[in-house]
PDB file of N, CA and C in Angstrom:
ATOM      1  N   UNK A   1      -0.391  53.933   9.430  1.00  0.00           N
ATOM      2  CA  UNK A   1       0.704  54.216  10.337  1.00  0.00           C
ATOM      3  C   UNK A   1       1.404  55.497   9.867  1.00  0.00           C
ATOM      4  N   UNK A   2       1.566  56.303  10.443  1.00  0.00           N
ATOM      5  CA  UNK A   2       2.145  57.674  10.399  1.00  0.00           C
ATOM      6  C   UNK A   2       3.834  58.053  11.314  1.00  0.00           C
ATOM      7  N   UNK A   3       3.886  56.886  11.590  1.00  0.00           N
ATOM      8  CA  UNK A   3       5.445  57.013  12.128  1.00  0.00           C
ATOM      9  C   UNK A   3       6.508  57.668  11.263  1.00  0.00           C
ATOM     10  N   UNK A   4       6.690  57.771  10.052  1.00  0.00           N
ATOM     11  CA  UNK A   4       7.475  58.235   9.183  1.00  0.00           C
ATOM     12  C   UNK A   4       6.886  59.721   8.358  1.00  0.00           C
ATOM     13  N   UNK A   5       6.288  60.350   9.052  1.00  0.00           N
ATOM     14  CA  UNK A   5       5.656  61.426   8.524  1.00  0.00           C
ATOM     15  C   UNK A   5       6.449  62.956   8.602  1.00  0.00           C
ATOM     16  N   UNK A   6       6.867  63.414   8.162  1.00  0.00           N
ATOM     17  CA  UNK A   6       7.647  64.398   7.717  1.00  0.00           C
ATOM     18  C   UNK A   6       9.486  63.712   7.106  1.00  0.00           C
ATOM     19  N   UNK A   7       9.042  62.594   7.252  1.00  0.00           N
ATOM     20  CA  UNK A   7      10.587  61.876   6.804  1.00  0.00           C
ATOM     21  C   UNK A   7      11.557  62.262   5.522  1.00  0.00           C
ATOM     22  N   UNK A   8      12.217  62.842   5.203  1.00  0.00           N
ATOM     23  CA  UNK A   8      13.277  63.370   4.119  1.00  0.00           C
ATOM     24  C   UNK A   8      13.665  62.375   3.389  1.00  0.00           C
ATOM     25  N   UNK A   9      12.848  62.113   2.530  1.00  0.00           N
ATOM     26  CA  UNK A   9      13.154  60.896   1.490  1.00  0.00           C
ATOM     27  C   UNK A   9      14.448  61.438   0.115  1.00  0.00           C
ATOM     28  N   UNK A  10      14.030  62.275  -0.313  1.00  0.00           N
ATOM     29  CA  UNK A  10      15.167  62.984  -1.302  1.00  0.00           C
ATOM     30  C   UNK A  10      16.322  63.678  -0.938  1.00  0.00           C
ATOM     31  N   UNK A  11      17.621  63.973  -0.924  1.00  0.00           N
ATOM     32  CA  UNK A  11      18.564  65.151  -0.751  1.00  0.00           C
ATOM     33  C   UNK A  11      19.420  64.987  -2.017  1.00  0.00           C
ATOM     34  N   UNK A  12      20.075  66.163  -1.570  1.00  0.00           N
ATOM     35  CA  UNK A  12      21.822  66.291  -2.405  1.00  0.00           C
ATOM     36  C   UNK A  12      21.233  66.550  -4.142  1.00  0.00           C
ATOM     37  N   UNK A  13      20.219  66.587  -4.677  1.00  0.00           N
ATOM     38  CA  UNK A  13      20.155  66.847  -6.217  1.00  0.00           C
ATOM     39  C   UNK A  13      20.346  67.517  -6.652  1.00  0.00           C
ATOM     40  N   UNK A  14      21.277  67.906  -7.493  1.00  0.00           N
ATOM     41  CA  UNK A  14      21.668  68.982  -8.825  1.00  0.00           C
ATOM     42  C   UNK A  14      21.095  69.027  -9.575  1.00  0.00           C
ATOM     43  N   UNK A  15      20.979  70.537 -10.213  1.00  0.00           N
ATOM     44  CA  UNK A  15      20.107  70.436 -11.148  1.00  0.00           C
ATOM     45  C   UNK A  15      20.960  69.910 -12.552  1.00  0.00           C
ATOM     46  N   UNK A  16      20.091  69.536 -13.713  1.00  0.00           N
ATOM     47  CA  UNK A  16      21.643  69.082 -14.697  1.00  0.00           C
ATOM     48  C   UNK A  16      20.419  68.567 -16.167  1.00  0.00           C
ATOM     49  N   UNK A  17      20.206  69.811 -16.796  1.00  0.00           N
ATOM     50  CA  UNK A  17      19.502  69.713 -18.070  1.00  0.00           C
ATOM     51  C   UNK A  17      18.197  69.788 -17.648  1.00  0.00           C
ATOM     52  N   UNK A  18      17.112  68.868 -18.278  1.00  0.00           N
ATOM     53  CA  UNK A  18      15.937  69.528 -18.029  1.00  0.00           C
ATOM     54  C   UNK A  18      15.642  68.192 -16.441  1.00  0.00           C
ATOM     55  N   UNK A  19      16.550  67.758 -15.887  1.00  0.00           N
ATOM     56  CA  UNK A  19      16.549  67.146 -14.725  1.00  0.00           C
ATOM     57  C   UNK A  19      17.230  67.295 -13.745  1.00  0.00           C
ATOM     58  N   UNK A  20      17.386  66.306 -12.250  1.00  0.00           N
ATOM     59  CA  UNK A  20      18.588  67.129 -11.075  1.00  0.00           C
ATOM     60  C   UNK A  20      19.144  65.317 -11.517  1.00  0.00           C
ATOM     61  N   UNK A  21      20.349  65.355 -10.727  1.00  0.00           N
ATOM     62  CA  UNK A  21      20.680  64.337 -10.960  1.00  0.00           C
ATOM     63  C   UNK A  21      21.940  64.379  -9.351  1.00  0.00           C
ATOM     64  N   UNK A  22      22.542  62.952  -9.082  1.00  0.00           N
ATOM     65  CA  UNK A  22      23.791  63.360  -8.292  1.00  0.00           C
ATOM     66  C   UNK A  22      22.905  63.121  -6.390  1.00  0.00           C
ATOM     67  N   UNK A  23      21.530  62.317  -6.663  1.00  0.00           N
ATOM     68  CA  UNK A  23      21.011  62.489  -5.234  1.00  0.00           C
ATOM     69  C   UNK A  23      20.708  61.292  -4.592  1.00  0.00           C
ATOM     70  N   UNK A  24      20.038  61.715  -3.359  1.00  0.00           N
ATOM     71  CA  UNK A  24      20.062  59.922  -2.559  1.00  0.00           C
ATOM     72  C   UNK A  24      19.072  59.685  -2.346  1.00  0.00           C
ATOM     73  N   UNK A  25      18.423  59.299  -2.155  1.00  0.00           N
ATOM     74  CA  UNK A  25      16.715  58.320  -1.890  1.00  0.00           C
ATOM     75  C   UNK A  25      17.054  57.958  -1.394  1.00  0.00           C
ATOM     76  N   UNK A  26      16.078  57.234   0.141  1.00  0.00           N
ATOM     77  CA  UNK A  26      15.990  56.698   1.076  1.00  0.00           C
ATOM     78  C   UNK A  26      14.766  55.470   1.212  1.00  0.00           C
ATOM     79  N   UNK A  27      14.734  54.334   0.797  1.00  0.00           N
ATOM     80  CA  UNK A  27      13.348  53.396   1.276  1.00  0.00           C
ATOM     81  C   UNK A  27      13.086  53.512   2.202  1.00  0.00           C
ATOM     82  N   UNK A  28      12.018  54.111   2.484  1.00  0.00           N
ATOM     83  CA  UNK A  28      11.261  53.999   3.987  1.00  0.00           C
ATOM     84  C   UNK A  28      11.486  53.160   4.635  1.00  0.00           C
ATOM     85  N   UNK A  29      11.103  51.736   3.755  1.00  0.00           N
ATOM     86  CA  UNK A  29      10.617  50.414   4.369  1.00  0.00           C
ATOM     87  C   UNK A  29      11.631  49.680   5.092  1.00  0.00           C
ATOM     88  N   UNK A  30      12.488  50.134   3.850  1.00  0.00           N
ATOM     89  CA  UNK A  30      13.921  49.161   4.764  1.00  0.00           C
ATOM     90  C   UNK A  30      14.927  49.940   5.494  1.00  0.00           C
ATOM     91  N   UNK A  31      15.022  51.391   4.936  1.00  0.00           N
ATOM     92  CA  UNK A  31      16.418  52.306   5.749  1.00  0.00           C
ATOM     93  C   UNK A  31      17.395  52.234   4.763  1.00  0.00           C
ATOM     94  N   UNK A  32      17.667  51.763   3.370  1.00  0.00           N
ATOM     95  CA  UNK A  32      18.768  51.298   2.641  1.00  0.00           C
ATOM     96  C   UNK A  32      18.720  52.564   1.728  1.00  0.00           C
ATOM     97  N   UNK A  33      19.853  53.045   1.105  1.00  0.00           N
ATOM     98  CA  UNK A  33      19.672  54.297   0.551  1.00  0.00           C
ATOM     99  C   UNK A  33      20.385  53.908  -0.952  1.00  0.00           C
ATOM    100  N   UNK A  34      19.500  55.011  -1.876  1.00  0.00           N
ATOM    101  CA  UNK A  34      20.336  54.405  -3.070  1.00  0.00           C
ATOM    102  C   UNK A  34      20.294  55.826  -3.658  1.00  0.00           C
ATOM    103  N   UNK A  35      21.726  55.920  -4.830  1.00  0.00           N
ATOM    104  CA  UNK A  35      21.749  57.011  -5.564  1.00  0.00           C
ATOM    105  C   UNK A  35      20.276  57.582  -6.686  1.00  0.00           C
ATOM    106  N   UNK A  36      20.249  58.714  -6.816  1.00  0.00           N
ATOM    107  CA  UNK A  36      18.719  58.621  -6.894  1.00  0.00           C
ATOM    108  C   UNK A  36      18.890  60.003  -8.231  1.00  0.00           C
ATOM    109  N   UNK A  37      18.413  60.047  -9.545  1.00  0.00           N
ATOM    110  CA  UNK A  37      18.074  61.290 -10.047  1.00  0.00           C
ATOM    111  C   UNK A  37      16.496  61.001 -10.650  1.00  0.00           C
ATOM    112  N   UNK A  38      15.844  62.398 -10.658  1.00  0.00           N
ATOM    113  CA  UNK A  38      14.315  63.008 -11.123  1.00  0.00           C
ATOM    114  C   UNK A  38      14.396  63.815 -12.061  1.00  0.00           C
ATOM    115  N   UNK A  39      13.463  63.584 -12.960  1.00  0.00           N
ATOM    116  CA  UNK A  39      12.728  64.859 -13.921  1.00  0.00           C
ATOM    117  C   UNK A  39      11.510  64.863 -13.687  1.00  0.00           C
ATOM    118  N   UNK A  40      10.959  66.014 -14.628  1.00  0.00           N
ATOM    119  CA  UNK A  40       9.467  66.559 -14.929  1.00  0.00           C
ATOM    120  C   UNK A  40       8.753  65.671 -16.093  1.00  0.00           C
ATOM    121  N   UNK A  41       8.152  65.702 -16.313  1.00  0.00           N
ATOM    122  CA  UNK A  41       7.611  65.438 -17.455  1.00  0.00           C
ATOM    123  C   UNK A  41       5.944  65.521 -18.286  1.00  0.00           C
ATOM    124  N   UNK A  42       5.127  65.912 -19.161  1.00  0.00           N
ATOM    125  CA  UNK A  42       3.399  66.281 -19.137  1.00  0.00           C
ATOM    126  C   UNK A  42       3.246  67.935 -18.564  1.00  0.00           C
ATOM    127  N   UNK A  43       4.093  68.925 -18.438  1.00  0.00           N
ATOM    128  CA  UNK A  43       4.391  70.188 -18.055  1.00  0.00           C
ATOM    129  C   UNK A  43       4.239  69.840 -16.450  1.00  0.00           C
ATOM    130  N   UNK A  44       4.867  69.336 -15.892  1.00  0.00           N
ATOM    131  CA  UNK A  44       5.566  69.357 -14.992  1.00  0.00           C
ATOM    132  C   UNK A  44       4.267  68.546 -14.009  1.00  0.00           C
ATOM    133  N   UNK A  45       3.388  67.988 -14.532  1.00  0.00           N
ATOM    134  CA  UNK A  45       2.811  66.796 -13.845  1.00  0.00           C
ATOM    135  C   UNK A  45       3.234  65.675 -13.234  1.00  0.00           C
ATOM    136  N   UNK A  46       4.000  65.139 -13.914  1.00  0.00           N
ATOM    137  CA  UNK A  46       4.923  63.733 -13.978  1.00  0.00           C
ATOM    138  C   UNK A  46       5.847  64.227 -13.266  1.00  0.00           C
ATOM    139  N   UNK A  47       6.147  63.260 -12.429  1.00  0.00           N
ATOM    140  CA  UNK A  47       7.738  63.210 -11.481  1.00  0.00           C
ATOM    141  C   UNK A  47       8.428  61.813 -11.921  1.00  0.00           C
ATOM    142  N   UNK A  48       9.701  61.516 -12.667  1.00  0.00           N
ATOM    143  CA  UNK A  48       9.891  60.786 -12.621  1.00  0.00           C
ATOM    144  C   UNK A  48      11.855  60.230 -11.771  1.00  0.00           C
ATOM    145  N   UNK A  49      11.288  59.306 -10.651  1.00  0.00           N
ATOM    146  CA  UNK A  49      12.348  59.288  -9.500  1.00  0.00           C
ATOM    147  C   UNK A  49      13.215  58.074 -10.239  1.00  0.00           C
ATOM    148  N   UNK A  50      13.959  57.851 -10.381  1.00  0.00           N
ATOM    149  CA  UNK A  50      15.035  56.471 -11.120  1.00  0.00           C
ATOM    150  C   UNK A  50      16.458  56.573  -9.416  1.00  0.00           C
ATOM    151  N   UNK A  51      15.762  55.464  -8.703  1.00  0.00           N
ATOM    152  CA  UNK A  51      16.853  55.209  -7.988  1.00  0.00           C
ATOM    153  C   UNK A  51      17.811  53.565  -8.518  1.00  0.00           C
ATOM    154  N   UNK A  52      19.083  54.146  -8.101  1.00  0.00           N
ATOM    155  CA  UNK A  52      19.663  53.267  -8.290  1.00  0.00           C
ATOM    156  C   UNK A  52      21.156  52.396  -7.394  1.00  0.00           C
ATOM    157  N   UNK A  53      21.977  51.562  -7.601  1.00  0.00           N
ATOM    158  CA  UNK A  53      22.869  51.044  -6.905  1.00  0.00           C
ATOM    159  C   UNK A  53      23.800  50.808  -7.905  1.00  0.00           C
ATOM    160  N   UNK A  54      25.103  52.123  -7.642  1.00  0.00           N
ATOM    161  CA  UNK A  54      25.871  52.463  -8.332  1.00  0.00           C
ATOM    162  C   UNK A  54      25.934  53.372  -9.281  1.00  0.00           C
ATOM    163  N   UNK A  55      25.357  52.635 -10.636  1.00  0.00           N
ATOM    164  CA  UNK A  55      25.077  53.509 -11.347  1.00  0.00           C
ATOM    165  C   UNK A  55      23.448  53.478 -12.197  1.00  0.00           C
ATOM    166  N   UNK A  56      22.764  54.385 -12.272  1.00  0.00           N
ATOM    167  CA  UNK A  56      21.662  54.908 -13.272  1.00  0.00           C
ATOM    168  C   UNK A  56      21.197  53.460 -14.033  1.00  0.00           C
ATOM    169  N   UNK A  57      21.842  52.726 -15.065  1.00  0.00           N
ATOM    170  CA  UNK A  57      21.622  51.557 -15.609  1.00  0.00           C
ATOM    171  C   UNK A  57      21.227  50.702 -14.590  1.00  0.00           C
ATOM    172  N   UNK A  58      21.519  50.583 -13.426  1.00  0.00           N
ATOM    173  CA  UNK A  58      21.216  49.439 -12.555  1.00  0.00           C
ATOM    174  C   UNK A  58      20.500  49.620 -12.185  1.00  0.00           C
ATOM    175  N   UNK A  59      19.188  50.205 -12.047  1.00  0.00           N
ATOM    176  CA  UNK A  59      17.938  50.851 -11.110  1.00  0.00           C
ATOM    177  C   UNK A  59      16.813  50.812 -11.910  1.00  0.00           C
ATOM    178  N   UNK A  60      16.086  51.371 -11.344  1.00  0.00           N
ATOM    179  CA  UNK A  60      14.231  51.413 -11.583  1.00  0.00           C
ATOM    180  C   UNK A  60      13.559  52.411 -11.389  1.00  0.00           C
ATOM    181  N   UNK A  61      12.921  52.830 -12.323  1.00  0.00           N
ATOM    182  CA  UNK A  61      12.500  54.180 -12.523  1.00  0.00           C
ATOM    183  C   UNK A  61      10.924  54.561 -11.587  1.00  0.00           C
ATOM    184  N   UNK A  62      10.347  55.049 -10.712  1.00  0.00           N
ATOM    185  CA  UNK A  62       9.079  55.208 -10.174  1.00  0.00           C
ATOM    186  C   UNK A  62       8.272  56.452 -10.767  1.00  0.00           C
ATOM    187  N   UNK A  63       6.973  56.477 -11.191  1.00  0.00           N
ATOM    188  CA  UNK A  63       6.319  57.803 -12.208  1.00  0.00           C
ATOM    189  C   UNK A  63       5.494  58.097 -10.695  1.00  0.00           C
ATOM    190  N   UNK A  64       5.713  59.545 -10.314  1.00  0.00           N
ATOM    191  CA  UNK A  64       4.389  59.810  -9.332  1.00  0.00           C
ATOM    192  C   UNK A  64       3.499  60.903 -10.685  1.00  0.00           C
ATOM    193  N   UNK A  65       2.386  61.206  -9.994  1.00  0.00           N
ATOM    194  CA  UNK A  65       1.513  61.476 -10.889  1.00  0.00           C
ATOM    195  C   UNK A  65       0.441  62.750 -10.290  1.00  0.00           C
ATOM    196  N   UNK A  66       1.173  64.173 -10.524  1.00  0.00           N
ATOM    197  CA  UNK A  66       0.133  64.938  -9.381  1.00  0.00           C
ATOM    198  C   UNK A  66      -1.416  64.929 -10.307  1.00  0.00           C
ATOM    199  N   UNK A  67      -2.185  64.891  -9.176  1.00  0.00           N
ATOM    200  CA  UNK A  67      -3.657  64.968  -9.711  1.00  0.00           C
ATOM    201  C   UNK A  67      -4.432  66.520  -9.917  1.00  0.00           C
TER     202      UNK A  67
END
């Protein structure tokens, strides 16, 4: 299903050390949005997204992995 295809999952990130931080993620699945910061990581292979509700400690970190 391709209904959500060009969809703006990330905004609003600052950059802030060797990461952005300060942004919002969007779940596709559900529409619910949560505060959201990313880094690099493996020279800039690794993406790592940590959304959360409220604050940073309360959330879950996702690794994407370019090939």
């Amino acid at each position: 299903d391709h209904a959500q295809d060009g969809l703006v999952i990330l905004w609003d990130l600052r950059k802030q050390g060797d990461g952005w931080t300060g942004g919002t993620v969007i779940d596709p699945a559900t529409g619910r949005t949560y505060g959201a910061e990313i880094h690099l990581s493996d020279g800039g292979k690794m993406l790592h997204l940590r959304g959360y509700a409220g604050i940073p400690l309360l959330g879950a970190t996702v690794t994407w992995v370019r090939e």
